[in-house]
N, C-alpha and C. Protein backbone atom coordinates (compact mmCIF):
# COMPACT_ATOMS: atom_id res chain seq x y z
N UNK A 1 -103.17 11.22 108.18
CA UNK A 1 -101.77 11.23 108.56
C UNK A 1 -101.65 11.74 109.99
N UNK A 2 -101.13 10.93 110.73
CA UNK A 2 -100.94 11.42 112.52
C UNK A 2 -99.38 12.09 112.09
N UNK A 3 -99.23 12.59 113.71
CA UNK A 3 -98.08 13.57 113.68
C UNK A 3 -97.84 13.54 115.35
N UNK A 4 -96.69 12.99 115.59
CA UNK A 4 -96.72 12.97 117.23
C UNK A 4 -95.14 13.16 117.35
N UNK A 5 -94.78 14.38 117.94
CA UNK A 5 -92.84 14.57 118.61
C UNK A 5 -92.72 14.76 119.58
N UNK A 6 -91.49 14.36 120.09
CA UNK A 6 -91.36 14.57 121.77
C UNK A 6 -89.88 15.31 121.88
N UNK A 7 -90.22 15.89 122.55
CA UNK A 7 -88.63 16.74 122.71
C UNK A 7 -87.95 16.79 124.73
N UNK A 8 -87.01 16.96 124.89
CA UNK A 8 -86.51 16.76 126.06
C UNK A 8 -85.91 18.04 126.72
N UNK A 9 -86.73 18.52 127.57
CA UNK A 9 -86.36 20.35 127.81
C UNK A 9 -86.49 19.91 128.91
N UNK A 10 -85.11 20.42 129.49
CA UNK A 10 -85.06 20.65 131.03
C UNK A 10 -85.37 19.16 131.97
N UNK A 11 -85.33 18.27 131.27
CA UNK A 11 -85.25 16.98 132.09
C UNK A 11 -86.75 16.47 132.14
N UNK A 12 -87.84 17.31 131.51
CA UNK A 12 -88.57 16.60 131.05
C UNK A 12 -89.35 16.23 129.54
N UNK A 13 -90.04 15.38 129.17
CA UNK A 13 -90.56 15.06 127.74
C UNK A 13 -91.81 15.97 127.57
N UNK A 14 -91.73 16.50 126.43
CA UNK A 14 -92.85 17.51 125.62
C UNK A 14 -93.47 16.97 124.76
N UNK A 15 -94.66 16.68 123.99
CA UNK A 15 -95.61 16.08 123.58
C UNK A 15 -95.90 16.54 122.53
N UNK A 16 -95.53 17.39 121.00
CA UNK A 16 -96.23 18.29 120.32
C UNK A 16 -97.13 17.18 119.43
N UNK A 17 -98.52 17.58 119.11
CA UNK A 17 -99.74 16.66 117.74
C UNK A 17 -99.18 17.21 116.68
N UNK A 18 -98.46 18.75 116.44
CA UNK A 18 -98.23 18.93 115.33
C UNK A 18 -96.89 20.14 114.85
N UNK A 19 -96.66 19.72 113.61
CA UNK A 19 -95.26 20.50 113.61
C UNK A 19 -95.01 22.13 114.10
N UNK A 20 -96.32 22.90 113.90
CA UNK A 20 -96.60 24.42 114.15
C UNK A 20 -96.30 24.48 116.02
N UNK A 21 -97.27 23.47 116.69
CA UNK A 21 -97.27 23.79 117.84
C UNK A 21 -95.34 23.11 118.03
N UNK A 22 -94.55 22.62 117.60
CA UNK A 22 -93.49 22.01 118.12
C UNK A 22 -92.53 23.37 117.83
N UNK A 23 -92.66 23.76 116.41
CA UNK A 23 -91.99 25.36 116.02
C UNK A 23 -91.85 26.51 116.77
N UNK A 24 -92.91 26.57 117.37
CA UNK A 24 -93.43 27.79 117.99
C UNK A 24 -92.85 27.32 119.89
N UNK A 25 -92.40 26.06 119.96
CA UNK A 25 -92.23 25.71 121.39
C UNK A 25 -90.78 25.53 121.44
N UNK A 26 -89.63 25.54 120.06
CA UNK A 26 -88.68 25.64 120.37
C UNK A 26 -88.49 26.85 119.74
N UNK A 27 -88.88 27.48 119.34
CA UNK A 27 -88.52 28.93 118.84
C UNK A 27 -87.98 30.14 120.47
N UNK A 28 -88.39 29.32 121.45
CA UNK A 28 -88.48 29.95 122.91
C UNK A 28 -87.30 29.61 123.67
N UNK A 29 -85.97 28.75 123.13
CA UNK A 29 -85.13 28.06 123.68
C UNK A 29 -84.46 28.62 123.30
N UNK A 30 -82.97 29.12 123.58
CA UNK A 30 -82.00 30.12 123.70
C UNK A 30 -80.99 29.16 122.91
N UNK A 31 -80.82 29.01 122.24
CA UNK A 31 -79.92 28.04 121.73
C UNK A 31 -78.70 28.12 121.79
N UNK A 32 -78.16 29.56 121.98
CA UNK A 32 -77.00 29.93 122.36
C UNK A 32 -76.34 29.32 123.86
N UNK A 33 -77.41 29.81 124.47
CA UNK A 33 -76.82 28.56 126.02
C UNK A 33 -77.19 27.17 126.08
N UNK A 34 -77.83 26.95 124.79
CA UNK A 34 -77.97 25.02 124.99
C UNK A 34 -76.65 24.23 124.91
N UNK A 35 -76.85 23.20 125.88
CA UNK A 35 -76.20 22.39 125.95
C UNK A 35 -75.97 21.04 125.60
N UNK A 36 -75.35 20.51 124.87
CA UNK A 36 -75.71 19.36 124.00
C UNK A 36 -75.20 17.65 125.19
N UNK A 37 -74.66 18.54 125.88
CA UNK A 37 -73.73 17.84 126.87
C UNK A 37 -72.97 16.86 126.06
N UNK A 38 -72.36 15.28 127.09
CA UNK A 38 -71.27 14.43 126.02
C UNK A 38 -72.11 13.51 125.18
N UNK A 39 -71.66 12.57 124.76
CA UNK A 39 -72.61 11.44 124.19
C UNK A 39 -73.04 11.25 124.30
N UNK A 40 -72.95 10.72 125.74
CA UNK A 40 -73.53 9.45 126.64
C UNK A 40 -74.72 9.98 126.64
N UNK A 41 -75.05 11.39 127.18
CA UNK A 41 -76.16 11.84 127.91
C UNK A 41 -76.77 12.26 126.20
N UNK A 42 -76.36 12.50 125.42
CA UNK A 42 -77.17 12.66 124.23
C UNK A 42 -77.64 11.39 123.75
N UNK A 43 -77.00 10.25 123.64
CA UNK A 43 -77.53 8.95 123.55
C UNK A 43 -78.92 8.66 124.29
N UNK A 44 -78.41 9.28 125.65
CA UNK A 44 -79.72 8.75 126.70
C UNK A 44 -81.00 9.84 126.13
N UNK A 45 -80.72 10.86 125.99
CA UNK A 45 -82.01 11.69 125.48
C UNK A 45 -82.86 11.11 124.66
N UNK A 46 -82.20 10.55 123.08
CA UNK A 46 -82.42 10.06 121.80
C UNK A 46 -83.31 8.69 122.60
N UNK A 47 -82.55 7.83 123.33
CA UNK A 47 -83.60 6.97 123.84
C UNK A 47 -84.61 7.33 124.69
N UNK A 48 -84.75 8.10 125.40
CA UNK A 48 -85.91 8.66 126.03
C UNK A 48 -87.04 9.07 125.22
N UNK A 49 -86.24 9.86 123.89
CA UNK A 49 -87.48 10.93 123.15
C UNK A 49 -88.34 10.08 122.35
N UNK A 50 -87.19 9.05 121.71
CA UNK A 50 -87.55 8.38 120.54
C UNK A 50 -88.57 6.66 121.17
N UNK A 51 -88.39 6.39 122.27
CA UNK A 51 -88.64 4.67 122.69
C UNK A 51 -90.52 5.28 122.52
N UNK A 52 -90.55 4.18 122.52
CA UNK A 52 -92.24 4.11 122.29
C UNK A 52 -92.90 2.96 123.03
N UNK A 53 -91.99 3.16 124.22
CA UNK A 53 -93.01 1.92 125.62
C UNK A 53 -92.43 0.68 125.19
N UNK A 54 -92.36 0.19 123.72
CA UNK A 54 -92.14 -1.41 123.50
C UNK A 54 -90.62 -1.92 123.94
N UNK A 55 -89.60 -0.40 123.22
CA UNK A 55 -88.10 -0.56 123.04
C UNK A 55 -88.08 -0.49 121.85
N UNK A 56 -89.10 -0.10 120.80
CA UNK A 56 -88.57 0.65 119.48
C UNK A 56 -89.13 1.72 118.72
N UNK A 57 -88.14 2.68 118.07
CA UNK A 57 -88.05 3.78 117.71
C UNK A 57 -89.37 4.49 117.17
N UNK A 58 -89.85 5.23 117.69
CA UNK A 58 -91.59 5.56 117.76
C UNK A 58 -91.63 6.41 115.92
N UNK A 59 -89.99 6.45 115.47
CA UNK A 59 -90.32 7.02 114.16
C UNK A 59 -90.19 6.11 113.22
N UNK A 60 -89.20 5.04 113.80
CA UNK A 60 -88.91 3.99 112.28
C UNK A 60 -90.26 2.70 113.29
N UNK A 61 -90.22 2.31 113.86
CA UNK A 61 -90.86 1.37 114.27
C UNK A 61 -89.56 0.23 114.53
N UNK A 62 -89.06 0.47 114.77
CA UNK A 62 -87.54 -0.55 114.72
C UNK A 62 -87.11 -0.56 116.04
N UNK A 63 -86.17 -1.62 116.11
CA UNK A 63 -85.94 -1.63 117.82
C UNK A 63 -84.84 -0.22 117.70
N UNK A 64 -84.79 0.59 119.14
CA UNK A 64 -83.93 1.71 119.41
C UNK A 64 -82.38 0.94 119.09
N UNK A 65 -81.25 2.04 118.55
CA UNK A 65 -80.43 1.99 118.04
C UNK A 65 -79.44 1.70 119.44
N UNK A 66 -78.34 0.85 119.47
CA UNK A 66 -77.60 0.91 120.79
C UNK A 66 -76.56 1.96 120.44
N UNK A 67 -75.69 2.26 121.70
CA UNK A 67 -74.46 3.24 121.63
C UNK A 67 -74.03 3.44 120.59
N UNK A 68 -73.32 2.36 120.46
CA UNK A 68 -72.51 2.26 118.85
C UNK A 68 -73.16 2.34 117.66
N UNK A 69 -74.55 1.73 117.41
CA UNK A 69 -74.92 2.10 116.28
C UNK A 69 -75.37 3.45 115.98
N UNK A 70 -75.72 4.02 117.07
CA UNK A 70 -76.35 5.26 117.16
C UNK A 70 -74.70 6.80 116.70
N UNK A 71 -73.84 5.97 117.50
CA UNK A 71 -72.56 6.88 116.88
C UNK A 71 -72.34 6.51 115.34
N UNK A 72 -72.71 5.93 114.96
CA UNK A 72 -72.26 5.40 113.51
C UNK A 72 -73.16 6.58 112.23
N UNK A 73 -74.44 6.74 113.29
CA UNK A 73 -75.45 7.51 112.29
C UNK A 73 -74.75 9.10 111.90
């Protein structure tokens, strides 16, 4: 079983192989001053974290979700 997440800190992408090292790397983030910002830019994250080079979702294998479907979830 592989195990691969990417997370988006500070404007760039993080790489964790496994859930311990991903725990232990947001356990360090202040969550109190995070910022989720508006949609738009949360939309754009979700496609950044999630695309997998082709244009689909590196967790479902499916093409990435557009605006609207992605507000629907």
């Amino acid at each position: 079983m592989s195990f691969t997440c990417s997370v988006i800190r500070k404007g760039k992408k993080l790489q964790f192989d496994s859930l311990l090292e991903m725990d232990n790397a947001l356990r360090e983030i202040d969550f109190d001053h995070f910022s989720q910002g508006k949609l738009r830019d949360r939309y754009e994250t979700y496609r950044y974290a999630a695309n997998d080079g082709k244009g689909n979702d590196s967790t479902t294998g499916k093409p990435l979700l557009t605006f609207d479907e992605w507000l629907k979830m």
